[in-house]
Protein backbone atom coordinates (compact mmCIF):
# COMPACT_ATOMS: atom_id res chain seq x y z
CA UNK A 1 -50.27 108.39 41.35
CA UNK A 2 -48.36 105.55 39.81
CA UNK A 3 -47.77 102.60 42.26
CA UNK A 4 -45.85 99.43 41.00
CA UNK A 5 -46.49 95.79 42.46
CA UNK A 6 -43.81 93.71 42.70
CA UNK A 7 -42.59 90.01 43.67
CA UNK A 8 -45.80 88.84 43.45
CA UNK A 9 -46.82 84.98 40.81
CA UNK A 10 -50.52 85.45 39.96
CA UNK A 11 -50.75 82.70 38.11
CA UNK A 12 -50.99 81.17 41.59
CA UNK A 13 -54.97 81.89 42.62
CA UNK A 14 -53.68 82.75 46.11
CA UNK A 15 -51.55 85.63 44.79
CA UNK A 16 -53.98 86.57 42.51
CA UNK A 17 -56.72 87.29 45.52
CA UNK A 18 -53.80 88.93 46.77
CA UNK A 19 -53.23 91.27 44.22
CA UNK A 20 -57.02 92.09 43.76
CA UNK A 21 -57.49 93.13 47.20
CA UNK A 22 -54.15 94.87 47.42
CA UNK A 23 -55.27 97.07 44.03
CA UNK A 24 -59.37 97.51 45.52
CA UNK A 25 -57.07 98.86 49.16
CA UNK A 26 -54.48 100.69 47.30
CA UNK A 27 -57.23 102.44 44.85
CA UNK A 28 -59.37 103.20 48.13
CA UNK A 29 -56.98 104.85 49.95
CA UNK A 30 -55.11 107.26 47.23
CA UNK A 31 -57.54 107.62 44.93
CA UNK A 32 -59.64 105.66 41.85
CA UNK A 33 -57.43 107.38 39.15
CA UNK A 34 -54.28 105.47 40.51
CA UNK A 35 -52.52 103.56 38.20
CA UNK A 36 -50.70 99.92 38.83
CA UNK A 37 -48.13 98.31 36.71
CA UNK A 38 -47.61 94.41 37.93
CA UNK A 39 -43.92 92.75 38.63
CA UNK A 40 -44.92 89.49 38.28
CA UNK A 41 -42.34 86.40 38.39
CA UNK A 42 -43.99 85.04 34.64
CA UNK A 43 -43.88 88.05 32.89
CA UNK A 44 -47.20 89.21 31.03
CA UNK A 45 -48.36 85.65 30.78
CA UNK A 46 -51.45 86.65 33.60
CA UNK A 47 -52.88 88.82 30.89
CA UNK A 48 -54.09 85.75 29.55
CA UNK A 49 -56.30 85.49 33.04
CA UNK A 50 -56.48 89.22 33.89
CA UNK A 51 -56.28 91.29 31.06
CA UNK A 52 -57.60 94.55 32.59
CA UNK A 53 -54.45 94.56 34.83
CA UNK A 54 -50.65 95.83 33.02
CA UNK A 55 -48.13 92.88 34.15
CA UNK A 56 -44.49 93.07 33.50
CA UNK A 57 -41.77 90.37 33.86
CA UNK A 58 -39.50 90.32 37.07
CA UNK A 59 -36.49 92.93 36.26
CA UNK A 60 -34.12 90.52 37.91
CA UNK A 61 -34.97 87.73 35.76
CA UNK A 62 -35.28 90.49 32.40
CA UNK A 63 -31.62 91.08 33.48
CA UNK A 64 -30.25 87.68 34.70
CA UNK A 65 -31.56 85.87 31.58
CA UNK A 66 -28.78 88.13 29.65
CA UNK A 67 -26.12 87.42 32.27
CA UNK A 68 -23.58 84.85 31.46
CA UNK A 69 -20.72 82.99 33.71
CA UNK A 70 -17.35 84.07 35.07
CA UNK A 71 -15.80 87.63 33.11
CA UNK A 72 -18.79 87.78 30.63
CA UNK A 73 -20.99 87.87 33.49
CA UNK A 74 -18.88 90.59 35.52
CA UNK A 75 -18.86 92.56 32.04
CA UNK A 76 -22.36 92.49 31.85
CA UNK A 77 -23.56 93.27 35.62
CA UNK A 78 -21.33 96.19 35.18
CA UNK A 79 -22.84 97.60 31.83
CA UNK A 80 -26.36 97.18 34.02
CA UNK A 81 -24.75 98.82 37.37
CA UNK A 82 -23.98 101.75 34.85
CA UNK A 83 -27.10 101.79 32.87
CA UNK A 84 -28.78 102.19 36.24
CA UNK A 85 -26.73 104.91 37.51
CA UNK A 86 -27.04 107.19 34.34
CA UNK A 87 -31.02 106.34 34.37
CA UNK A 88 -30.31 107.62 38.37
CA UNK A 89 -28.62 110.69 37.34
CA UNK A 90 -30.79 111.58 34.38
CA UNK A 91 -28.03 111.27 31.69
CA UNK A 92 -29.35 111.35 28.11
CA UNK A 93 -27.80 108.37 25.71
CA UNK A 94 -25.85 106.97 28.53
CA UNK A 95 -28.66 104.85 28.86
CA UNK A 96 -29.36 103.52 25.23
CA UNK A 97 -25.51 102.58 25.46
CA UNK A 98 -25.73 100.09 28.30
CA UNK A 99 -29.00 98.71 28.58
CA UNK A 100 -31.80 97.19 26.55
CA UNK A 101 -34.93 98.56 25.69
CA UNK A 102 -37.03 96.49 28.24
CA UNK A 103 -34.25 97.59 31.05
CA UNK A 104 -34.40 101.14 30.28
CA UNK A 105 -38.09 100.72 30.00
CA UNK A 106 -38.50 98.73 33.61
CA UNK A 107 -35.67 101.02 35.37
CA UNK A 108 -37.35 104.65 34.39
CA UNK A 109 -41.01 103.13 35.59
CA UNK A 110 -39.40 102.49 38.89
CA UNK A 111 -37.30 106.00 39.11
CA UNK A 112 -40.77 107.55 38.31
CA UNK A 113 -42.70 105.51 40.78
CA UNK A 114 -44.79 107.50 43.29
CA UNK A 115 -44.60 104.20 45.36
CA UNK A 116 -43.27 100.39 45.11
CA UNK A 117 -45.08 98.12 46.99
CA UNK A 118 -43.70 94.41 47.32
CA UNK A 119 -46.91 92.08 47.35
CA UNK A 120 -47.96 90.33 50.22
CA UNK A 121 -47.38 86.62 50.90
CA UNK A 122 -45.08 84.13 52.42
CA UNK A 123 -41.84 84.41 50.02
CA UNK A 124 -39.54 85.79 52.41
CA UNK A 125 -39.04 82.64 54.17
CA UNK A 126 -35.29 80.88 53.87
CA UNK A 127 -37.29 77.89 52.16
CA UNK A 128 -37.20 79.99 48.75
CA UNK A 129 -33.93 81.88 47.33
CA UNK A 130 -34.28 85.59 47.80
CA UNK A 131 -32.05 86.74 45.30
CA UNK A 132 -34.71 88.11 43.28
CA UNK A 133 -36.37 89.75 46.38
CA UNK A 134 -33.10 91.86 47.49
CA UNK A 135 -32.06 92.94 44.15
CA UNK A 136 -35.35 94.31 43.68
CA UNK A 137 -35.80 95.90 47.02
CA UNK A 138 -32.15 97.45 46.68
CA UNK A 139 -32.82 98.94 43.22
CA UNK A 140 -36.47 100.19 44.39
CA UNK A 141 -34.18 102.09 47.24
CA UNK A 142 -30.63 102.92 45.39
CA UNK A 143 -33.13 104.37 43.34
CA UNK A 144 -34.76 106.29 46.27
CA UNK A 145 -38.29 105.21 46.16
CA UNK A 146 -40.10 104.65 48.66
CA UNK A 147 -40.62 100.94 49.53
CA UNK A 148 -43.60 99.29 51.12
CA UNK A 149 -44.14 95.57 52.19
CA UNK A 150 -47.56 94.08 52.11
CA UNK A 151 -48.97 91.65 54.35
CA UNK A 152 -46.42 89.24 54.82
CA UNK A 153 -45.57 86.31 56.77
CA UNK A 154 -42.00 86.60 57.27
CA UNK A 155 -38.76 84.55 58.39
CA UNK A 156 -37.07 83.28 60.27
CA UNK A 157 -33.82 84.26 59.00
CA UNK A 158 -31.21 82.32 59.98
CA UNK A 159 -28.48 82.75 56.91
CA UNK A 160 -25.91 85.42 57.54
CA UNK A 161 -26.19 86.70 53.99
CA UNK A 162 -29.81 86.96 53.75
CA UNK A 163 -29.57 88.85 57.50
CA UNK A 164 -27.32 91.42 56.42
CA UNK A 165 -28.87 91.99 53.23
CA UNK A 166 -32.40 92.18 54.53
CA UNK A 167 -32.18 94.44 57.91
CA UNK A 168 -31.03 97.62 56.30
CA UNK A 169 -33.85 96.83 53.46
CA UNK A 170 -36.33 96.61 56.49
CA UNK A 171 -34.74 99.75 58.17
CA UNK A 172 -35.37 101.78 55.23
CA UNK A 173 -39.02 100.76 54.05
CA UNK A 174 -41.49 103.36 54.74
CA UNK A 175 -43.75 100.77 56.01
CA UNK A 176 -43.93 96.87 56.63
CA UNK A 177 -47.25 95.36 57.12
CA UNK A 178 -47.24 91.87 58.45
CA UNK A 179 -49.65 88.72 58.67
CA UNK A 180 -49.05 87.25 62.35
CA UNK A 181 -47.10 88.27 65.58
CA UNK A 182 -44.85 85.28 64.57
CA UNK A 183 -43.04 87.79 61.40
CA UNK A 184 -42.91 90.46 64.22
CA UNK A 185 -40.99 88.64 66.79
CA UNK A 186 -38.56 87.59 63.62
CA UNK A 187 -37.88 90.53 62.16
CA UNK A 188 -37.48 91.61 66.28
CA UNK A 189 -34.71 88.67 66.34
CA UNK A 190 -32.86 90.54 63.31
CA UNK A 191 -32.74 93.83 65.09
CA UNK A 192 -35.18 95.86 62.63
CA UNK A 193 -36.63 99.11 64.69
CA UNK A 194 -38.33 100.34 61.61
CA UNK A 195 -41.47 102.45 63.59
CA UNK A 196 -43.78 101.32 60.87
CA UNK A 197 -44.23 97.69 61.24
CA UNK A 198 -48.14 97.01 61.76
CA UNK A 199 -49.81 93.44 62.54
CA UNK A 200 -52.67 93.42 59.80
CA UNK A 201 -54.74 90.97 58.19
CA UNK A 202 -54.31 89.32 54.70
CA UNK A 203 -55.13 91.60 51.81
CA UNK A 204 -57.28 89.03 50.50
CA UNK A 205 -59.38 89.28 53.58
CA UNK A 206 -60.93 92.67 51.55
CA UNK A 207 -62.65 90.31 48.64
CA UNK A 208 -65.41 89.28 51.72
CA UNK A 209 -69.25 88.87 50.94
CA UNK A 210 -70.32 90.64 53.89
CA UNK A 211 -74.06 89.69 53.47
CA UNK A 212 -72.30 86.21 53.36
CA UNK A 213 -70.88 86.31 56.38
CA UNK A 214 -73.65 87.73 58.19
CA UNK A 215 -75.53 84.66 57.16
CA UNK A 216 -73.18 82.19 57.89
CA UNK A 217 -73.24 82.78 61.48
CA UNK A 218 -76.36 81.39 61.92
CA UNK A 219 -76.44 78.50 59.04
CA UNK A 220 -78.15 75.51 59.64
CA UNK A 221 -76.92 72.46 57.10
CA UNK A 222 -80.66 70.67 56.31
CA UNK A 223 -81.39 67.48 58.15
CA UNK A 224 -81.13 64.97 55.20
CA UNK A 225 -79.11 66.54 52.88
CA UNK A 226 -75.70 65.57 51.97
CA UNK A 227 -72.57 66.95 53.07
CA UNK A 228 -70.16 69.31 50.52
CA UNK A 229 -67.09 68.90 51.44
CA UNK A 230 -64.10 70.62 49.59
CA UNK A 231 -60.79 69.43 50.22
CA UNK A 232 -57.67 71.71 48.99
CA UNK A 233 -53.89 69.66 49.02
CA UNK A 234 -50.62 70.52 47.86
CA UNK A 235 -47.33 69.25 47.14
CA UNK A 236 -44.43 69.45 50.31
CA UNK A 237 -41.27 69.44 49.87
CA UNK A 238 -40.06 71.41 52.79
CA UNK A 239 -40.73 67.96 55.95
CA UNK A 240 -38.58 69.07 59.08
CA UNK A 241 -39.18 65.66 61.20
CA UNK A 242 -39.07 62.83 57.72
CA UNK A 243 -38.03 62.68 54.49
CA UNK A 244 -40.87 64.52 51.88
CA UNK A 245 -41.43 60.99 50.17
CA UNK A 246 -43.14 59.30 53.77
CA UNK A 247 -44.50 62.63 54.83
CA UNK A 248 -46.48 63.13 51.78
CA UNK A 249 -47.08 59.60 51.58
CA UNK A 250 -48.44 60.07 55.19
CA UNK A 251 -50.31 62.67 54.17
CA UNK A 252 -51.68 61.45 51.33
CA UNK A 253 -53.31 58.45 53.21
CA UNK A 254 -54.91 60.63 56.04
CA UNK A 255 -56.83 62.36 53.05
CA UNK A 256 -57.81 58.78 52.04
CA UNK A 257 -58.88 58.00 55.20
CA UNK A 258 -60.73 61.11 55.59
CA UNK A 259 -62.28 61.01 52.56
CA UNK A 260 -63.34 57.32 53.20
CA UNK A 261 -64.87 58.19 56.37
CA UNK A 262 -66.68 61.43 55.27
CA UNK A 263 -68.62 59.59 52.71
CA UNK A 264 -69.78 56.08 55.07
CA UNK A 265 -70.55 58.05 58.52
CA UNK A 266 -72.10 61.66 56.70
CA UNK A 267 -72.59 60.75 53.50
CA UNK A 268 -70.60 63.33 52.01
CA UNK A 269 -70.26 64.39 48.54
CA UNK A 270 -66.48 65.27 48.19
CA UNK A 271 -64.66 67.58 45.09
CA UNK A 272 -60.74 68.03 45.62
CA UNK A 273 -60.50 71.75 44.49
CA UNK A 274 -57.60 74.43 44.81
CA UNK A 275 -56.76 77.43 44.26
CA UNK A 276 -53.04 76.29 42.18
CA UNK A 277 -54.25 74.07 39.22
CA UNK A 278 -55.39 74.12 35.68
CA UNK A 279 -52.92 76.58 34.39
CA UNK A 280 -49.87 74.70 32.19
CA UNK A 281 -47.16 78.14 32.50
CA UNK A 282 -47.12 77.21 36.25
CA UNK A 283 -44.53 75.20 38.11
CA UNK A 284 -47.27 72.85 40.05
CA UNK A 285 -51.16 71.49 39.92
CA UNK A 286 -52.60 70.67 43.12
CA UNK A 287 -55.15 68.78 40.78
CA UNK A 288 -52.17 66.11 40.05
CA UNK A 289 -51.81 65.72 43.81
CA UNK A 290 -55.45 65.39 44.34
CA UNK A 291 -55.77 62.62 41.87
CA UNK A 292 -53.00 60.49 43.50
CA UNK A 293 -55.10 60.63 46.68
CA UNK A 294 -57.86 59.68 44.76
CA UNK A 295 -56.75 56.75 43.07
CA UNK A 296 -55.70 55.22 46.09
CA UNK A 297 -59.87 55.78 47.44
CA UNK A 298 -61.54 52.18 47.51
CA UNK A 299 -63.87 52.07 44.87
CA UNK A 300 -67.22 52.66 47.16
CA UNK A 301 -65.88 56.12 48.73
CA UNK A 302 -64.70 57.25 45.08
CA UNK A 303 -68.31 56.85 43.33
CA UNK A 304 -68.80 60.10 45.55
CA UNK A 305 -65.54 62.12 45.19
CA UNK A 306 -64.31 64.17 42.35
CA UNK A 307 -61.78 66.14 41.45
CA UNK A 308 -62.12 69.62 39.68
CA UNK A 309 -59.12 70.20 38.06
CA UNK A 310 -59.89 73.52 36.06
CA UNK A 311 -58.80 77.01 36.31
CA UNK A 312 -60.71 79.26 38.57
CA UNK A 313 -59.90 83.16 39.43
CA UNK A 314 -60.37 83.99 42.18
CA UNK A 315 -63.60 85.56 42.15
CA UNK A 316 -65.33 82.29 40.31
CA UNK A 317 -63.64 80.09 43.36
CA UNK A 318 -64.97 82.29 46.44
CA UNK A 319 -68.29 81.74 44.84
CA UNK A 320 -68.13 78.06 44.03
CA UNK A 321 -67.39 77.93 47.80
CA UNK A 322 -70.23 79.51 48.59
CA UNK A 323 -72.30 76.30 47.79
CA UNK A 324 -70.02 73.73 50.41
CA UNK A 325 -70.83 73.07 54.05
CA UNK A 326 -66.99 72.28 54.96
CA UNK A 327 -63.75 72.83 53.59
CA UNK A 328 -60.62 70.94 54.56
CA UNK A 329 -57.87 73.72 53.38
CA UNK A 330 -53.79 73.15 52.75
CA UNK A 331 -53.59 76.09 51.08
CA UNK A 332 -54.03 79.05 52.89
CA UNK A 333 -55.61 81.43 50.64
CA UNK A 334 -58.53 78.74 49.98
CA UNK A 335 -58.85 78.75 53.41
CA UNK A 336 -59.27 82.61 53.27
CA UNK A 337 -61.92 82.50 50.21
CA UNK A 338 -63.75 80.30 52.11
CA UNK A 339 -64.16 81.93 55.30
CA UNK A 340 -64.74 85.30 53.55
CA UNK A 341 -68.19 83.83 51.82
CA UNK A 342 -69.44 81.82 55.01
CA UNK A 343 -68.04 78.68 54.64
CA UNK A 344 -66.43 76.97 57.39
CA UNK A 345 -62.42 76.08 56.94
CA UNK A 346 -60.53 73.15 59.11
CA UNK A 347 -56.76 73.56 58.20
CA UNK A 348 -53.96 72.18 57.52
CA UNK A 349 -50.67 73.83 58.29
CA UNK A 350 -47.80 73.69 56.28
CA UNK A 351 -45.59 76.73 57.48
CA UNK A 352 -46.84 78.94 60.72
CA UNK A 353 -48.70 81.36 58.69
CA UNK A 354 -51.97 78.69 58.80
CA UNK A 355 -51.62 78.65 62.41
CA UNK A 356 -50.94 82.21 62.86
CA UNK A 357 -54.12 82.95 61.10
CA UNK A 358 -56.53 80.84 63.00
CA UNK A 359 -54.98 82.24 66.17
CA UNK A 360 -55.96 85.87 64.90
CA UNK A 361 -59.80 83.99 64.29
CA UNK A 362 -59.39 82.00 67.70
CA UNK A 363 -59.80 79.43 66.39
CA UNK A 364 -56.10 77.63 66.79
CA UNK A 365 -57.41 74.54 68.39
CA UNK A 366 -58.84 73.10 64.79
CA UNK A 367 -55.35 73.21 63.16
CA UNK A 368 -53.85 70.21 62.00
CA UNK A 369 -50.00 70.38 61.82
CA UNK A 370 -48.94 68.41 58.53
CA UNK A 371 -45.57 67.45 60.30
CA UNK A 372 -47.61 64.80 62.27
CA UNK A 373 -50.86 64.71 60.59
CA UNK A 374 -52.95 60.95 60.39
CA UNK A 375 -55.76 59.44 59.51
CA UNK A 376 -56.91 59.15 63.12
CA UNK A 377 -56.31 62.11 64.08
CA UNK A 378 -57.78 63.99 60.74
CA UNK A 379 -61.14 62.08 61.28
CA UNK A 380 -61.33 62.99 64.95
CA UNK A 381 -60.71 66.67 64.37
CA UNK A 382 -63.08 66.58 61.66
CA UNK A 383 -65.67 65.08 64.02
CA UNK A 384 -65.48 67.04 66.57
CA UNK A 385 -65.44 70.25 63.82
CA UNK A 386 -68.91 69.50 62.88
CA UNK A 387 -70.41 68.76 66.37
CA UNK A 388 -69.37 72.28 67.48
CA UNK A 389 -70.03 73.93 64.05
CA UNK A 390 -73.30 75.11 65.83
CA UNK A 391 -71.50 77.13 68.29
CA UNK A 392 -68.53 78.68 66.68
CA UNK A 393 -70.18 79.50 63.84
CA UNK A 394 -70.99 83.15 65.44
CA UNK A 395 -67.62 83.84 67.14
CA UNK A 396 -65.41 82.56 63.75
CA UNK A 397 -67.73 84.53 61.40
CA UNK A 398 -67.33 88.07 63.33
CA UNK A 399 -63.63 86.98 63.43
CA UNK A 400 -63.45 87.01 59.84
CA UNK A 401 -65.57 90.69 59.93
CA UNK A 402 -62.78 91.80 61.89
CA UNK A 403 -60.24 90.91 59.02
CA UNK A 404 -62.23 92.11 56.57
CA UNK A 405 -62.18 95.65 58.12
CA UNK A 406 -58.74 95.38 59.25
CA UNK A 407 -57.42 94.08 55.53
CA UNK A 408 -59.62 97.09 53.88
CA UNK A 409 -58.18 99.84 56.67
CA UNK A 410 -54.55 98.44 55.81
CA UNK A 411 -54.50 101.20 52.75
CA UNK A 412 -54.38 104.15 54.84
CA UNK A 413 -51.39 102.77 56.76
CA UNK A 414 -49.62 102.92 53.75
CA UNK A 415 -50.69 106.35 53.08
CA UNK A 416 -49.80 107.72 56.15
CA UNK A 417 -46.48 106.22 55.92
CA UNK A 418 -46.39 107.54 52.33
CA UNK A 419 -47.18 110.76 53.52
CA UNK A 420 -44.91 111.01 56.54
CA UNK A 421 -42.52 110.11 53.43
CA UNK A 422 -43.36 112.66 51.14
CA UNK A 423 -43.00 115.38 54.09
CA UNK A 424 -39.31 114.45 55.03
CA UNK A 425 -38.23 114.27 51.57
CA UNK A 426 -39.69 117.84 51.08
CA UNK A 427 -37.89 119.22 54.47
C-alpha cells in the first residue's frame, strides 16, 4: 500500500503533529507495511527534523518554478499538460520528451498511488491562495486516484473561482473528514452532497498520553508552589474589525498585561513557547513576536518571564508541557499538545477553528476572540479559569479522551471509503 501526503508545511510544529498522527492512523488502519511519501510545501528540507519520513517538494511549485510569463509560459504548461497525459496513458519516451526528471518522477508516484490523502489543517480558507491546493487535487483526480481530505477546517468560500473549482473536487473525493460543524455547514453553502463527509477530531488528537490524561483530571497544583504558565502568540495579519498594526498592537499589550498580572497576584513563572519558531527555512518565528511582548514587560514582571525560542518537534513540546499548570494558547495545535498530556489550555481564537474545538470539549465559554481581546478582559478570563480549574478539570479531560478515540478511529473511515472505492472501480 503506497499512500502519498500532500499540502501539508512540517516545518510548522502544528503540521508536523499533524502528520505524525495522520501516519500512526493511516499505518493502523491498512496495515504497518504501508508506505508514505510526503508533499510538503519546502521540499525535503524536514529531513533535516524528521529523517525517518521520505518528503518531496510540492509538484506545483517543482513545475511553476520552470514556468515563465506570457507565450513562454503557455509553451511550457502545455509541454507539462502533455507530459501528464502520456504518463496517463502509459506512453513510453513521450514522457522523457516533455518533462523533467523530478516531474516524471512526482507524476508516476501519484499514477501509482494506492491513495492521496491531502493533510489536515486550516489551508482551505480564502485567507491563503489555493492555487497550489486545486492543481494538486485536479491532477490527483485527472489522474484517477482516489482523493481523501484529512481533518480540516474549511471555508467559507466566497470567490466564484475558488467555488467552481472546489465543489466538483469535493464531489469526487472518496472521503472528506472535517474538524468542526462550522466546515460542514460551508461546504453545505457550496452545494457539496459528497455521502462521505464525517465530523472528526484533529489527527493530532492521536499523539495523547492517556495515563496523562487520566491524571490530570484530578490534579491538584501544590499550595505554595509557583505557577507555570506557558503562553503561545503569533503574528495576524488577517484583523476583520481594525487595521493588523492596532490589533496586534492591542494584542500585544493584553499579553503584557497578563503577563504583569500573572506574576504580582500568583506569582507565576512565565516562558513564551510555540510550536512555529527556531527553524530559519520558515516564513515566521512566533519567538520574534514573543520577544516584542516582552520587551515592553516592566522590568519587575520580566525577572520572571522568558522566552524559549528553540526548535522543538513535536514530541519534545507535548512533553515540556507536561511540566506547566496553565497554558494561554494562539496557536491551535499547542493548544492540542497541551490538552493531550493534562495540561489545561485557555485560548485564543484567531479563525473559528479555536472556537470550534472548545465547543467539541464544551468548553466554548473560556475562548477569547482576538478581534476584541484586552487586557481586562484577558486577566478576568484568566481568573476565573483558575478558580474553576477544580471542577472542569474532569469533564475537559474525558473531552479530550473522546478526541483521542475519535482522531485514532478516523483511519478506518478512510478505509471504508477506500474500500467502497476499490469495489466500484472493480464493477
Amino acid at each position: 500500500m503506497k499512500i502519498l501526503i500532500t499540502n501539508i508545511v512540517t516545518l510548522n510544529a502544528g503540521d508536523a503533529a499533524i502528520l505524525h498522527a495522520m501516519i500512526d492512523v493511516l499505518r493502523a488502519a491498512f496495515g504497518h507495511d504501508t508506505e508514505f511519501i510526503v508533499y510538503d510545501k519546502h521540499g525535503d528540507v524536514p529531513n533535516r527534523y524528521y529523517p525517518e519520513i521520505v518528503f518531496r517538494k510540492l509538484l506545483y511549485l517543482t513545475h511553476e518554478s520552470t514556468a515563465k510569463h506570457g507565450l513562454f509560459r503557455r509553451l511550457d504548461q502545455l509541454r507539462f499538460r502533455t507530459g501528464l497525459w502520456s504518463i496517463k496513458q502509459g506512453i513510453p519516451l513521450l514522457p522523457h520528451i516533455f518533462l523533467n526528471s523530478i516531474e516524471r518522477r512526482d507524476l508516476l508516484e501519484y499514477k501509482t498511488a494506492d491513495l492521496i490523502v491531502s493533510s489536515g489543517g486550516t489551508y482551505l480558507v480564502e485567507n491563503y491562495s489555493m492555487a497550489a491546493r486545486v492543481f494538486d487535487y485536479q491532477l490527483s483526480l485527472y489522474l484517477n486516484r482516489p482523493l481523501v481530505f484529512f481533518t480540516q477546517s474549511l471555508g467559507p468560500f466566497s470567490n466564484p473561482e475558488n467555488r467552481a473549482a472546489l465543489r466538483p473536487i469535493f464531489e469526487e473525493s472518496v472521503a472528506i473528514l472535517l474538524r468542526d460543524e462550522q466546515s460542514r455547514r460551508n461546504l453545505n453553502e457550496l452545494g457539496v452532497q459528497n455521502k462521505n463527509v464525517h465530523v472528526v477530531a484533529d489527527a493530532a488528537f492521536a499523539l495523547s498520553d492517556l495515563e496523562a490524561l487520566e491524571s490530570a483530571k484530578s490534579r491538584v497544583v501544590k499550595s505554595g508552589k509557583r505557577l507555570r504558565v506557558a503562553i503561545s502568540v503569533r503574528e495576524w495579519k488577517h484583523f476583520k474589525t481594525v487595521e493588523p498594526a492596532q490589533g496586534m498592537n492591542r494584542y500585544y499589550e493584553a499579553l503584557r498585561a497578563l503577563s504583569d498580572h500573572l506574576v504580582e497576584k500568583y506569582g507565576a513563572e512565565i516562558t513564551f513557547l510555540s510550536t512555529c519558531q527556531g527553524m530559519t527555512e520558515y516564513w515566521t518565528d512566533d519567538s520574534r513576536e514573543a520577544q516584542k511582548i516582552v520587551e515592553g514587560l516592566s522590568p519587575d514582571t520580566r525577572k520572571s518571564v522568558s522566552v524559549d525560542a528553540a526548535f522543538h518537534s513535536p514530541a519534545v513540546l507535548a512533553r515540556m508541557l507536561k511540566d506547566y499548570d496553565l497554558v494561554i494558547a494562539t496557536r491551535m495545535h499547542m493548544a492540542i499538545l497541551a490538552l493531550s498530556v493534562g495540561t489545561p489550555v485557555l485560548p485564543i481564537a484567531y479563525e473559528f477553528k479555536m472556537r470550534e474545538l472548545f465547543e467539541r470539549l464544551e468548553q466554548e465559554r473560556w475562548v477569547q476572540d482576538i478581534e476584541a481581546i484586552s487586557g481586562d478582559a484577558l486577566i478576568d478570563a484568566v481568573d476565573r479559569f483558575l478558580e474553576a480549574l477544580p471542577e472542569i478539570r474532569e469533564p475537559m479531560f474525558t473531552a479530550v479522551q473522546k478526541e483521542y478515540e475519535n482522531a485514532t478511529a478516523s483511519g478506518q473511515l478512510v478505509r471504508q471509503a477506500f474500500e467502497e472505492w476499490r469495489q466500484t472501480r472493480n464493477k
